[in-house]
PDB file of N, CA and C in Angstrom:
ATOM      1  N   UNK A   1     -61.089 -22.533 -28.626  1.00  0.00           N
ATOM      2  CA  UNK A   1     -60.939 -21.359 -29.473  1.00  0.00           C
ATOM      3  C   UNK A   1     -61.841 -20.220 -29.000  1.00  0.00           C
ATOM      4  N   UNK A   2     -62.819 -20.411 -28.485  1.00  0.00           N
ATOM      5  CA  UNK A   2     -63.931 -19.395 -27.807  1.00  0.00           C
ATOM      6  C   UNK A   2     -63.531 -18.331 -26.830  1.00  0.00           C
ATOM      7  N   UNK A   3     -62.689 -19.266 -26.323  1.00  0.00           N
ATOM      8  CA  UNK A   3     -62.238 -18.822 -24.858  1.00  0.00           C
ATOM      9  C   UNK A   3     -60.936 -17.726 -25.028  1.00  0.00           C
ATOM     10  N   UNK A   4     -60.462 -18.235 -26.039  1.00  0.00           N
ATOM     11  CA  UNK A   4     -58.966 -17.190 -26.627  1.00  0.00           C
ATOM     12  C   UNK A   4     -59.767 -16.078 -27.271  1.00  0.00           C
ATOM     13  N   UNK A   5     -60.494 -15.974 -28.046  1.00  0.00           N
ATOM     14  CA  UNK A   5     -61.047 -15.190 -28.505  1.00  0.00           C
ATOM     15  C   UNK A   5     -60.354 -15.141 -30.216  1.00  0.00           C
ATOM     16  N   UNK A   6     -60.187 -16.180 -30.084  1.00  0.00           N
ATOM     17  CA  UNK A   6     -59.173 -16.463 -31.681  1.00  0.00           C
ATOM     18  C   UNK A   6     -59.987 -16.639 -32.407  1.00  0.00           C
ATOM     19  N   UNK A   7     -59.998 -16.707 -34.199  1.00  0.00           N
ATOM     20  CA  UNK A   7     -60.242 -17.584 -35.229  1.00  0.00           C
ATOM     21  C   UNK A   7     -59.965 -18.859 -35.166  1.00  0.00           C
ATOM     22  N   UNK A   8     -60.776 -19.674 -35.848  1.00  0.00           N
ATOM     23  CA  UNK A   8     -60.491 -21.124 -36.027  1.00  0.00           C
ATOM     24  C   UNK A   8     -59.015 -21.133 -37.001  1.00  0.00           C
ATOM     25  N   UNK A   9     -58.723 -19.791 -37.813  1.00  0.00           N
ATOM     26  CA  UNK A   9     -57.691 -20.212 -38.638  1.00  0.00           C
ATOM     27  C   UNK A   9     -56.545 -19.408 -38.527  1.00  0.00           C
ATOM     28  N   UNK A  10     -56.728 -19.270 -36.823  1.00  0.00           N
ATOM     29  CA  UNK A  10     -55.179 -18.321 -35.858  1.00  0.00           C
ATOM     30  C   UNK A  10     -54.083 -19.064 -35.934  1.00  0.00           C
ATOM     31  N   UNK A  11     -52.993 -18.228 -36.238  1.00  0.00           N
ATOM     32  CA  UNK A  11     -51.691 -18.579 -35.857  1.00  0.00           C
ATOM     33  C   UNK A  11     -51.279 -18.322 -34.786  1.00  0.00           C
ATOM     34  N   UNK A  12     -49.966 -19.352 -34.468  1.00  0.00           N
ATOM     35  CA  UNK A  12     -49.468 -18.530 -33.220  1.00  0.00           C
ATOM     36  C   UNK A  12     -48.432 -16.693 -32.780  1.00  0.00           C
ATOM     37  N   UNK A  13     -48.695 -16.710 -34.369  1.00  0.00           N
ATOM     38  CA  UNK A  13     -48.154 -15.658 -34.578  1.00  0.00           C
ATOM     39  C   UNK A  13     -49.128 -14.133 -34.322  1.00  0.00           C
ATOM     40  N   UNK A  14     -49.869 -14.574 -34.180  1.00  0.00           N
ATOM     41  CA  UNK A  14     -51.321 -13.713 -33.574  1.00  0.00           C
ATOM     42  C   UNK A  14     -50.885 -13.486 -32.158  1.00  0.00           C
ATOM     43  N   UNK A  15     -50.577 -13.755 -31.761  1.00  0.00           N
ATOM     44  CA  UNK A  15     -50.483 -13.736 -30.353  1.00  0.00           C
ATOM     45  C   UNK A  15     -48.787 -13.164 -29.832  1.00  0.00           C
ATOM     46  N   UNK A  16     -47.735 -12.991 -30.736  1.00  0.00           N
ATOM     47  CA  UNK A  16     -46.949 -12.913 -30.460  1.00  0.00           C
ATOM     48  C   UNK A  16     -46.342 -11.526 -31.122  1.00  0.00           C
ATOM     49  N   UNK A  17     -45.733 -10.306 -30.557  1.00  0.00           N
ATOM     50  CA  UNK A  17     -45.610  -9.344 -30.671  1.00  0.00           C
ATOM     51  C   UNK A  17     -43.943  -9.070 -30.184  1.00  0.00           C
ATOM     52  N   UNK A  18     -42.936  -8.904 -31.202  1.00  0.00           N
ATOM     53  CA  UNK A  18     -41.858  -8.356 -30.880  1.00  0.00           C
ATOM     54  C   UNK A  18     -41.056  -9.212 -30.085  1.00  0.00           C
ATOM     55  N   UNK A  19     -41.672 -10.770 -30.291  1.00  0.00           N
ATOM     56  CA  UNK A  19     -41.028 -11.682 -29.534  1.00  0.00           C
ATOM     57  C   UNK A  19     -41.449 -12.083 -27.954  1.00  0.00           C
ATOM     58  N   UNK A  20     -42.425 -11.542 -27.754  1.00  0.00           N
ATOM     59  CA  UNK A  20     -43.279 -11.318 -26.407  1.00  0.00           C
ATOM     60  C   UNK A  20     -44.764 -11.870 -26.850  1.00  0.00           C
ATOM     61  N   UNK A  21     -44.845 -12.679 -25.752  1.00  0.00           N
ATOM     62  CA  UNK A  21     -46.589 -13.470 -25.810  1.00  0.00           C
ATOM     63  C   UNK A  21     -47.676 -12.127 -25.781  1.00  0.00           C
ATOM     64  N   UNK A  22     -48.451 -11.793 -26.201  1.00  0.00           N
ATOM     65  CA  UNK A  22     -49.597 -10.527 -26.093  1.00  0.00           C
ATOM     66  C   UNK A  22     -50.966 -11.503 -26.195  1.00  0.00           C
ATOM     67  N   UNK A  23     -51.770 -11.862 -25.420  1.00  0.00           N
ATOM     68  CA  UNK A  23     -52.640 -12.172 -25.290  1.00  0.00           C
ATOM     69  C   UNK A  23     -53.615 -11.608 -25.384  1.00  0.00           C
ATOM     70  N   UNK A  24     -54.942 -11.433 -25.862  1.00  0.00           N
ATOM     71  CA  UNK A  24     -56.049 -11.116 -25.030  1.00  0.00           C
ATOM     72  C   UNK A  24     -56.488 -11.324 -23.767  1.00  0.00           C
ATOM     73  N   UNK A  25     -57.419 -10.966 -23.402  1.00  0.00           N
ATOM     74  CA  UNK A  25     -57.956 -11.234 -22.055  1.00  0.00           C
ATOM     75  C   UNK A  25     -58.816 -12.581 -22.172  1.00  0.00           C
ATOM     76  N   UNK A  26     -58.229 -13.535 -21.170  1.00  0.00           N
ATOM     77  CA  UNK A  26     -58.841 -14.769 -21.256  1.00  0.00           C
ATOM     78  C   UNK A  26     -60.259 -14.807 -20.489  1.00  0.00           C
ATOM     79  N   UNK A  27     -61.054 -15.749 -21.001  1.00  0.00           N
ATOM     80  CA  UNK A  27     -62.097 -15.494 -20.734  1.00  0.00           C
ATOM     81  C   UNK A  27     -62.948 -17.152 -20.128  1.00  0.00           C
ATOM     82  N   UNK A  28     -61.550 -17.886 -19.389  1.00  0.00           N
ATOM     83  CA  UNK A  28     -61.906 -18.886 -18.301  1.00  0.00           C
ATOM     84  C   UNK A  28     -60.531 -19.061 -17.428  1.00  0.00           C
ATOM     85  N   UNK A  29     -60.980 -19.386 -16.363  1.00  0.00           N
ATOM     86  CA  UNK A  29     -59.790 -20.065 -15.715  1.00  0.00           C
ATOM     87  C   UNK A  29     -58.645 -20.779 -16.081  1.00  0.00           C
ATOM     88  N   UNK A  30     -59.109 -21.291 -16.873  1.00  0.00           N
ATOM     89  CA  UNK A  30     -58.526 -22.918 -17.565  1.00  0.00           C
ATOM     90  C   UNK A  30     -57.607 -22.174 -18.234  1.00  0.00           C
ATOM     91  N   UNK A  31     -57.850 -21.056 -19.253  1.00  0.00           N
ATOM     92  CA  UNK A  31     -57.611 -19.986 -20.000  1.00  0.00           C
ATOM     93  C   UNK A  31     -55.943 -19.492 -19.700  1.00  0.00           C
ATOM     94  N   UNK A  32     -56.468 -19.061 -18.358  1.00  0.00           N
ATOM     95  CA  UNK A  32     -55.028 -18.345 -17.443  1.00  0.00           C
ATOM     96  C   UNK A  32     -54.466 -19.115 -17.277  1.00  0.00           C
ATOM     97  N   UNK A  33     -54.490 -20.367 -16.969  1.00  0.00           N
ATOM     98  CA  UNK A  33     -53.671 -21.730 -16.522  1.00  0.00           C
ATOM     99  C   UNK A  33     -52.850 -21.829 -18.001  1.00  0.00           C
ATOM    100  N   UNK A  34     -53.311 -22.236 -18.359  1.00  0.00           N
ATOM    101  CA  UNK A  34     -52.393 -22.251 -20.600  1.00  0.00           C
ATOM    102  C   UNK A  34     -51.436 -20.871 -19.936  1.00  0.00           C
ATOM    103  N   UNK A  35     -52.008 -20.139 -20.476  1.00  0.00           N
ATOM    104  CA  UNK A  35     -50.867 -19.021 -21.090  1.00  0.00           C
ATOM    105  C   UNK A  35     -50.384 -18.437 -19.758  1.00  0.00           C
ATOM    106  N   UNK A  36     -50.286 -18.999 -18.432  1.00  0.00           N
ATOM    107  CA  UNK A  36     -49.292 -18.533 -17.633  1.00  0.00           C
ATOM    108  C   UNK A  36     -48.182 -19.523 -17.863  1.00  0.00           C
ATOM    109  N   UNK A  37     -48.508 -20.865 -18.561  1.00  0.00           N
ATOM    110  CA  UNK A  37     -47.320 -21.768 -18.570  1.00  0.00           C
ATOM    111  C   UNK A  37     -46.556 -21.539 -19.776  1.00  0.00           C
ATOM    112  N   UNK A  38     -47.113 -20.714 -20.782  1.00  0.00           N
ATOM    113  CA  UNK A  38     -46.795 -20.791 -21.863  1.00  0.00           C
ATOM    114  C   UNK A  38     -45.692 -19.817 -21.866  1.00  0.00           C
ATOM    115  N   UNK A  39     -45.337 -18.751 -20.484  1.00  0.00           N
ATOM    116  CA  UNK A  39     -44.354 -17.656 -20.480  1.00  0.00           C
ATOM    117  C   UNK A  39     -43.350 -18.326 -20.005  1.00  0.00           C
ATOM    118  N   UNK A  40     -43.013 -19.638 -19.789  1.00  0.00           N
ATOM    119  CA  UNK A  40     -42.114 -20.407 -19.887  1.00  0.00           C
ATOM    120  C   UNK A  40     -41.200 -20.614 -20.807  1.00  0.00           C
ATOM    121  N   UNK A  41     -42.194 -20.995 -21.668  1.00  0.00           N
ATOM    122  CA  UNK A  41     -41.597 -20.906 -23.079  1.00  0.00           C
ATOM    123  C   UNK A  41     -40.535 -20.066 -24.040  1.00  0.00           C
ATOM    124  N   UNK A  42     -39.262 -20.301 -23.853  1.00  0.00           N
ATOM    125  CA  UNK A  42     -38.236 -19.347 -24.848  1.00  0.00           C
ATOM    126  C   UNK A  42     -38.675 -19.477 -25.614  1.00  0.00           C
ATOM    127  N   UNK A  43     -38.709 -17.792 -26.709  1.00  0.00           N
ATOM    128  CA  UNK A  43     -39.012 -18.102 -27.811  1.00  0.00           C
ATOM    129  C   UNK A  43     -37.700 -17.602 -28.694  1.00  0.00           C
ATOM    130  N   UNK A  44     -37.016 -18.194 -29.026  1.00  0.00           N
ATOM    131  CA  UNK A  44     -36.024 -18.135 -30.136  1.00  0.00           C
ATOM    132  C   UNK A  44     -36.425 -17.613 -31.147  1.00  0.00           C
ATOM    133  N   UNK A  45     -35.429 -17.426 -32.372  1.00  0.00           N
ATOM    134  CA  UNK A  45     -34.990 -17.215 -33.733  1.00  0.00           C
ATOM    135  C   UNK A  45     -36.065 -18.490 -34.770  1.00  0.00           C
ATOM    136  N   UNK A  46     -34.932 -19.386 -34.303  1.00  0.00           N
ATOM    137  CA  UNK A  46     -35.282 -20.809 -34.618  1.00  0.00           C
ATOM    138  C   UNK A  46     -36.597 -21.093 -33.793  1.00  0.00           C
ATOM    139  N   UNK A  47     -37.499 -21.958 -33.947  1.00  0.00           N
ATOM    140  CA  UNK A  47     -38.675 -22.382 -33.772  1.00  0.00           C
ATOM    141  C   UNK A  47     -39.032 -23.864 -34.345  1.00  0.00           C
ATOM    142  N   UNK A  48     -38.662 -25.310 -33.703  1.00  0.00           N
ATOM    143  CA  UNK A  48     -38.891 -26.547 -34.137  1.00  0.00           C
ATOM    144  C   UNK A  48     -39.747 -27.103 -32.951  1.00  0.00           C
ATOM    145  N   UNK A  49     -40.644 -28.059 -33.643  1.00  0.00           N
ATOM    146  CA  UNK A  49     -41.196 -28.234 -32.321  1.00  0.00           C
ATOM    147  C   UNK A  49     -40.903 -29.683 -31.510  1.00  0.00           C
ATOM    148  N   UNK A  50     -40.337 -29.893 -29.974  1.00  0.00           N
ATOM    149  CA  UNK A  50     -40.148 -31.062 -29.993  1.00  0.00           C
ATOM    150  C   UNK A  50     -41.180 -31.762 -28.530  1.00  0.00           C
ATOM    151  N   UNK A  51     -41.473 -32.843 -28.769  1.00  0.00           N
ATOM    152  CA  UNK A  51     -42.477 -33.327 -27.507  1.00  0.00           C
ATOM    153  C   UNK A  51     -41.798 -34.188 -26.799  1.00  0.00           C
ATOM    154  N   UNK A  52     -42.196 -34.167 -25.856  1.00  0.00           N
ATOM    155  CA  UNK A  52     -41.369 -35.251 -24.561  1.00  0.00           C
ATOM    156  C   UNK A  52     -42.716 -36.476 -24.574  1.00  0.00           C
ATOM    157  N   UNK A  53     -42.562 -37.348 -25.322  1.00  0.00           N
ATOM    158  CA  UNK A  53     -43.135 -38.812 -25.317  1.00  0.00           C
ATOM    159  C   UNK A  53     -42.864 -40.109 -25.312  1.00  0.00           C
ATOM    160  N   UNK A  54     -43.348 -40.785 -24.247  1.00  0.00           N
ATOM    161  CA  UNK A  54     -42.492 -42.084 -24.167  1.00  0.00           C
ATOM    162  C   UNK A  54     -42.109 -43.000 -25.261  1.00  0.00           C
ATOM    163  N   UNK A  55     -42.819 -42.800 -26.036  1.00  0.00           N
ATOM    164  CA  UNK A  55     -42.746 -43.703 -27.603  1.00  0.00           C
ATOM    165  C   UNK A  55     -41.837 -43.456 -28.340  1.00  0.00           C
ATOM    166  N   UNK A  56     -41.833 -41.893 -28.419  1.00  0.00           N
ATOM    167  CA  UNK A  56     -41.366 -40.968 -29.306  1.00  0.00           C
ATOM    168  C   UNK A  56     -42.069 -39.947 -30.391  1.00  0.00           C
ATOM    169  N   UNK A  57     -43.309 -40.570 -30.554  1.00  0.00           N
ATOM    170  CA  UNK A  57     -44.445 -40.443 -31.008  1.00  0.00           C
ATOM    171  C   UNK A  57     -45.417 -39.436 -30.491  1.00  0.00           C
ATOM    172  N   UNK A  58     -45.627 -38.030 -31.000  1.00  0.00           N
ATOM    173  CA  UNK A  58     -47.077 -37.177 -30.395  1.00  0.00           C
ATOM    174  C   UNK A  58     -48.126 -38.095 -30.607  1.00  0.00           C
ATOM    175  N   UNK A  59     -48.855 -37.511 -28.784  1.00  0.00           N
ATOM    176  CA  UNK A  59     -50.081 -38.126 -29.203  1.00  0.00           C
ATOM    177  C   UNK A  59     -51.106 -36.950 -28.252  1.00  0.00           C
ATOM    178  N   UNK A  60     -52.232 -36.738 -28.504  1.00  0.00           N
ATOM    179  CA  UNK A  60     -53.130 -35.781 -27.429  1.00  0.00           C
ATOM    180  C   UNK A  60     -53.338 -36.168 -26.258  1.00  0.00           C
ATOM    181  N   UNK A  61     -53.270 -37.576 -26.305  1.00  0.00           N
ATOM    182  CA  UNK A  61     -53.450 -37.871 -24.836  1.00  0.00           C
ATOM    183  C   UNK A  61     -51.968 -38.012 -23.810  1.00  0.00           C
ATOM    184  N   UNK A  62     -51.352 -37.702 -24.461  1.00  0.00           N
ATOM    185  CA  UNK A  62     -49.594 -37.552 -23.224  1.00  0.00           C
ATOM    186  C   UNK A  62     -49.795 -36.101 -23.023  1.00  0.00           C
ATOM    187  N   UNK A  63     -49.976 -35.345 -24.574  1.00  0.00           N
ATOM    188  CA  UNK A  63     -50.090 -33.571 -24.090  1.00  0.00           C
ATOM    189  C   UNK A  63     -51.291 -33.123 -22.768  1.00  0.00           C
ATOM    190  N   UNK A  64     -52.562 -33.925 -22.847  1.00  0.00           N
ATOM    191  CA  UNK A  64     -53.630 -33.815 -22.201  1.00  0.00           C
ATOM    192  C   UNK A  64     -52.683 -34.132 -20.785  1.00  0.00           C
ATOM    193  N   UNK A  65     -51.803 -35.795 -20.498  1.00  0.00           N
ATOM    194  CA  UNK A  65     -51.509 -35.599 -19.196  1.00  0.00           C
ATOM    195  C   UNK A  65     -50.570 -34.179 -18.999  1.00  0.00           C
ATOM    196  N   UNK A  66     -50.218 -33.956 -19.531  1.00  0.00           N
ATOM    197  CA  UNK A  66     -49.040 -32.939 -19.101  1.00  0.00           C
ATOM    198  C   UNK A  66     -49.225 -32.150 -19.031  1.00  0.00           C
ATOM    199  N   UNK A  67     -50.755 -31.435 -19.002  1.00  0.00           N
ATOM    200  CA  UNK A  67     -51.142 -29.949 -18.964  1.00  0.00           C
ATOM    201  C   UNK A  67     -52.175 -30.180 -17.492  1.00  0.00           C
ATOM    202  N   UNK A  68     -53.026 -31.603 -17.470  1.00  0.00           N
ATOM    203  CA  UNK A  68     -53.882 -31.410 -16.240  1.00  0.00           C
ATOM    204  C   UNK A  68     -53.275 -31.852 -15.266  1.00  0.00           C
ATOM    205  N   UNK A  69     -53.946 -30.978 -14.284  1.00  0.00           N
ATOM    206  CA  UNK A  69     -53.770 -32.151 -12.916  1.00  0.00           C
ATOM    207  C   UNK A  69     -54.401 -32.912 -12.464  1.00  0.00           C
ATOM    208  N   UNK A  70     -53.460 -33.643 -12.040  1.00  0.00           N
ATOM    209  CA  UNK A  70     -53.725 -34.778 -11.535  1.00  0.00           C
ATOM    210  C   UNK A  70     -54.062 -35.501 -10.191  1.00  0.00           C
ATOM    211  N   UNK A  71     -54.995 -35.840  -9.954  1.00  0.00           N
ATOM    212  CA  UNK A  71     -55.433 -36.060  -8.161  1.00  0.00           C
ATOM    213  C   UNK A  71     -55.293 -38.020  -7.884  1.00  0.00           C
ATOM    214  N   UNK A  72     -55.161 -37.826  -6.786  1.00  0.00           N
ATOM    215  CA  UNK A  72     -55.159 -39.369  -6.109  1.00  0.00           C
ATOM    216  C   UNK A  72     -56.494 -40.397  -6.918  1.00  0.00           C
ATOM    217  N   UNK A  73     -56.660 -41.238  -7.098  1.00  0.00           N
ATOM    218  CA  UNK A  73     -57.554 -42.321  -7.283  1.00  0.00           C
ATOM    219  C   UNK A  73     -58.312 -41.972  -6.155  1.00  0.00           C
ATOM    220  N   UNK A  74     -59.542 -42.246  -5.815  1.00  0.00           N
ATOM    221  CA  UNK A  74     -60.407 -42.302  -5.250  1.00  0.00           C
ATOM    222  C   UNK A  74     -61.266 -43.819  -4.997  1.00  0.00           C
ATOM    223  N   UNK A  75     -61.236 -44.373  -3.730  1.00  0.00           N
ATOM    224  CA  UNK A  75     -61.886 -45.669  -3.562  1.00  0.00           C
ATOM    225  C   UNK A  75     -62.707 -46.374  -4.340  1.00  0.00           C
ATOM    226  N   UNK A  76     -63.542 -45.626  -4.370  1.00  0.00           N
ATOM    227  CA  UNK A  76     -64.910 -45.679  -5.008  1.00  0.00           C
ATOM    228  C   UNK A  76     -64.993 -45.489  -6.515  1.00  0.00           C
ATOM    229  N   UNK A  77     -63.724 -45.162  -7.447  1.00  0.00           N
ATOM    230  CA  UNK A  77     -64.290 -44.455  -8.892  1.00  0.00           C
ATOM    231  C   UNK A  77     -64.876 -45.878  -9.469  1.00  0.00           C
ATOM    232  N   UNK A  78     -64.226 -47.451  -9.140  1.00  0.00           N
ATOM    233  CA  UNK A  78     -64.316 -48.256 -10.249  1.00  0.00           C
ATOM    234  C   UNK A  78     -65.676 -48.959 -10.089  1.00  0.00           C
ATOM    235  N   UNK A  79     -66.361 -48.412  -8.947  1.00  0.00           N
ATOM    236  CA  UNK A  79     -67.717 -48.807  -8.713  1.00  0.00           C
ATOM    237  C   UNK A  79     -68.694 -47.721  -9.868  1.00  0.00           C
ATOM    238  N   UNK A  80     -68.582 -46.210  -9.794  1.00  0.00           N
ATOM    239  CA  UNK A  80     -69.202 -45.470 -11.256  1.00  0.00           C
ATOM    240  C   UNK A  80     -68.205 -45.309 -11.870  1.00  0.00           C
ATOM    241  N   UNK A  81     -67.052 -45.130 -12.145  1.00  0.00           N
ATOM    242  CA  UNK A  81     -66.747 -45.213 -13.993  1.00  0.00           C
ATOM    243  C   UNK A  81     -66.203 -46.622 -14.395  1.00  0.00           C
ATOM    244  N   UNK A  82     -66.674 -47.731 -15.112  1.00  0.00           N
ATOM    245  CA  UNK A  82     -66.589 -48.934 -15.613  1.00  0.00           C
ATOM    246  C   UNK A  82     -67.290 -48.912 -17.290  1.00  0.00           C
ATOM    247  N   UNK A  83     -66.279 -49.474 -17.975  1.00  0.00           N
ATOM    248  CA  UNK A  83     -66.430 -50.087 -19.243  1.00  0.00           C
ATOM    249  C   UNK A  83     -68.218 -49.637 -19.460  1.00  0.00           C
ATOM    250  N   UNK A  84     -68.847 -50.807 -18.733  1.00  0.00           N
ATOM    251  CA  UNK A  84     -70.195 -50.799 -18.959  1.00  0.00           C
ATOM    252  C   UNK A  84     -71.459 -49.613 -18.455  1.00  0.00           C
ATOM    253  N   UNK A  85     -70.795 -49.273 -17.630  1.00  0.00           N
ATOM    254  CA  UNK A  85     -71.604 -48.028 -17.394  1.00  0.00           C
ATOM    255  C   UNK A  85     -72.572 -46.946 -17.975  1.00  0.00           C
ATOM    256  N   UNK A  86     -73.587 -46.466 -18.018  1.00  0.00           N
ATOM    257  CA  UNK A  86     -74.789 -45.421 -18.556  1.00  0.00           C
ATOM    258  C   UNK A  86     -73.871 -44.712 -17.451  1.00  0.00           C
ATOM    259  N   UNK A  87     -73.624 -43.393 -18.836  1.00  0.00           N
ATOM    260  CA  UNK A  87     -72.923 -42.008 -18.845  1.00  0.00           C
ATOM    261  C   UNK A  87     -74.119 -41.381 -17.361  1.00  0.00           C
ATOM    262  N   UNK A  88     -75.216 -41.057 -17.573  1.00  0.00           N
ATOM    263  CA  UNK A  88     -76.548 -40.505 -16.823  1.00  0.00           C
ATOM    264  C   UNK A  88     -76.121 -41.285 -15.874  1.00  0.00           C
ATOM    265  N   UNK A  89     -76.259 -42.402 -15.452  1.00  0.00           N
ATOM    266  CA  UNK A  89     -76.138 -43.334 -14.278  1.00  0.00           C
ATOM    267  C   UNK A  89     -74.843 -43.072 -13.110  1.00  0.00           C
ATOM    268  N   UNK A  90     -73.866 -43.140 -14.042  1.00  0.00           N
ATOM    269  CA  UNK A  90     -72.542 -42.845 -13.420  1.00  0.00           C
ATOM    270  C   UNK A  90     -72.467 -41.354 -12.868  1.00  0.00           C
ATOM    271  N   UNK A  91     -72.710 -40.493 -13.748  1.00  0.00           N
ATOM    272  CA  UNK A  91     -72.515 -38.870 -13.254  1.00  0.00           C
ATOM    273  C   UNK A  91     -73.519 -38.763 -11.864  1.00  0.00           C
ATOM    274  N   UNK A  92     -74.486 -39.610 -12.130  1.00  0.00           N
ATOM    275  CA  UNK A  92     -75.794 -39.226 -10.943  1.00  0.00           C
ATOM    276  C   UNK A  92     -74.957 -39.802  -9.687  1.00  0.00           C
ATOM    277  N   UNK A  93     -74.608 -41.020  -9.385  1.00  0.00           N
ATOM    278  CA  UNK A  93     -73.851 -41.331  -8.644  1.00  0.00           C
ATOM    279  C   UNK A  93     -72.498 -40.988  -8.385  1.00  0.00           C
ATOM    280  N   UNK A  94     -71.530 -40.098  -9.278  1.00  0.00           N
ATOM    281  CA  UNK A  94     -70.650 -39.163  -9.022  1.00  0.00           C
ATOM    282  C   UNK A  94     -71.277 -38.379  -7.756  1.00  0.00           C
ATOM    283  N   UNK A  95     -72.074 -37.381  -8.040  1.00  0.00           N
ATOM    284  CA  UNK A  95     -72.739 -36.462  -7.204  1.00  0.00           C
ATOM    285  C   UNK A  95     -72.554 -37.113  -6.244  1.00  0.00           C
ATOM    286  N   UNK A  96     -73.500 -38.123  -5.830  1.00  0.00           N
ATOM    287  CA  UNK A  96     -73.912 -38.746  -4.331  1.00  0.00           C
ATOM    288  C   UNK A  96     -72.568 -38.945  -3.449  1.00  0.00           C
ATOM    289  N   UNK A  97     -71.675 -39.650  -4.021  1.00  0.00           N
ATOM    290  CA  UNK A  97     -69.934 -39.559  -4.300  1.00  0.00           C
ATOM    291  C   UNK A  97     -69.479 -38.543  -3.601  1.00  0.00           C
ATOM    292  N   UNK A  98     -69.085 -37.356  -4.141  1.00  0.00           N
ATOM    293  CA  UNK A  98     -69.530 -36.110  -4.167  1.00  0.00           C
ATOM    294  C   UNK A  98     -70.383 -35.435  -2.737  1.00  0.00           C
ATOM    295  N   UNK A  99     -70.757 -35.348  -2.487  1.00  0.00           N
ATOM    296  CA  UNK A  99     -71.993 -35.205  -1.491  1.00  0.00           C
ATOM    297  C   UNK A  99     -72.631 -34.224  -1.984  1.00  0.00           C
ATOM    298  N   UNK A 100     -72.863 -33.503  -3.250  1.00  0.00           N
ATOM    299  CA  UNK A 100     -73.383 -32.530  -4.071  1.00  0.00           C
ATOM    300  C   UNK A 100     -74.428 -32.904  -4.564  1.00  0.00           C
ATOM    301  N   UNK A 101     -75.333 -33.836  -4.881  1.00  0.00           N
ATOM    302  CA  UNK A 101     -76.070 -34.235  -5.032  1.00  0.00           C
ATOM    303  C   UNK A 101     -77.490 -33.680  -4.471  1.00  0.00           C
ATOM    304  N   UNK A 102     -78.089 -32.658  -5.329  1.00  0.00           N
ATOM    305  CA  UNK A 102     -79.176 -31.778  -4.553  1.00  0.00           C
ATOM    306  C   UNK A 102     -80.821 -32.709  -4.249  1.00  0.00           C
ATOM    307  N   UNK A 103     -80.737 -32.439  -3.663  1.00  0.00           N
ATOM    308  CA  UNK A 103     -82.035 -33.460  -3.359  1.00  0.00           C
ATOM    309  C   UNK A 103     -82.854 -32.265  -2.421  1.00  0.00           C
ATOM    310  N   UNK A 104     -84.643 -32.903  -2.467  1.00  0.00           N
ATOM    311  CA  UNK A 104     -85.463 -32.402  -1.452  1.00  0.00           C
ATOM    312  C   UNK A 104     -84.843 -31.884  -0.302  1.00  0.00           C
ATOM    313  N   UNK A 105     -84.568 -33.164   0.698  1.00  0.00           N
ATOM    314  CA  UNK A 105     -83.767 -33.041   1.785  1.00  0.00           C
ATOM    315  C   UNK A 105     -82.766 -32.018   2.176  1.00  0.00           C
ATOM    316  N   UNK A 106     -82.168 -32.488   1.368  1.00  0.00           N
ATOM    317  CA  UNK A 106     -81.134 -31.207   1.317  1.00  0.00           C
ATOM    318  C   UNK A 106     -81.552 -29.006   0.923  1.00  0.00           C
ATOM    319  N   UNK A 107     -82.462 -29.486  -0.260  1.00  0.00           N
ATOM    320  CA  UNK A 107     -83.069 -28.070  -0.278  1.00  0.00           C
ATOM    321  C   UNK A 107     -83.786 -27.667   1.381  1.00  0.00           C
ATOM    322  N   UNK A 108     -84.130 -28.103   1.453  1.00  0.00           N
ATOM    323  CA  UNK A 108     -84.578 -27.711   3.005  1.00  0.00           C
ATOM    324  C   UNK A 108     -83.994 -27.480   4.138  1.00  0.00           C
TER     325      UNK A 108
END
């Protein structure tokens, strides 16, 4: 909601002008990614909403796949992200992963 520059108690009708999306100016990347997909969107008379889910059932996490992308598995994830894992532990070794991992060495 920060990022739209909306109220917590916006409609989508805020945003929509004469049948045309009117946005504000977004204020992340992520931001522009949404509402360039969203000019996809016909907007009709009628307005029902329907979801494409394998169940049949909405859920946030099918909408979540269907908006990010998605990259290859990586060799290494099931060595840091596992069930048992310390959140701190895993991210630190992301980095190293990563080769981002700032260290002495590297500052120099």
């Amino acid at each position: 909601m920060y990022d739209t520059g909306s109220n917590l108690d916006a409609h989508v009708s805020s945003v929509l002008i004469d049948g045309r999306w009117v946005w504000p100016p977004a204020r992340s990347d992520f931001l522009v990614k949404i509402q360039s997909r969203l000019f996809d969107v016909a907007i009709g008379e009628r307005d029902i909403p329907i979801w494409k889910a394998s169940r049949g059932i909405y859920s946030c996490s099918e909408t979540w796949n269907c908006l990010r992308t998605k990259f290859t598995e990586v060799a290494w994830s099931h060595v840091v992200w596992f069930p048992l894992a310390i959140p701190r532990h895993a991210f630190i070794l992301w980095l190293v992963f990563k080769g981002v991992l700032v260290t002495k060495e590297r500052m120099c």
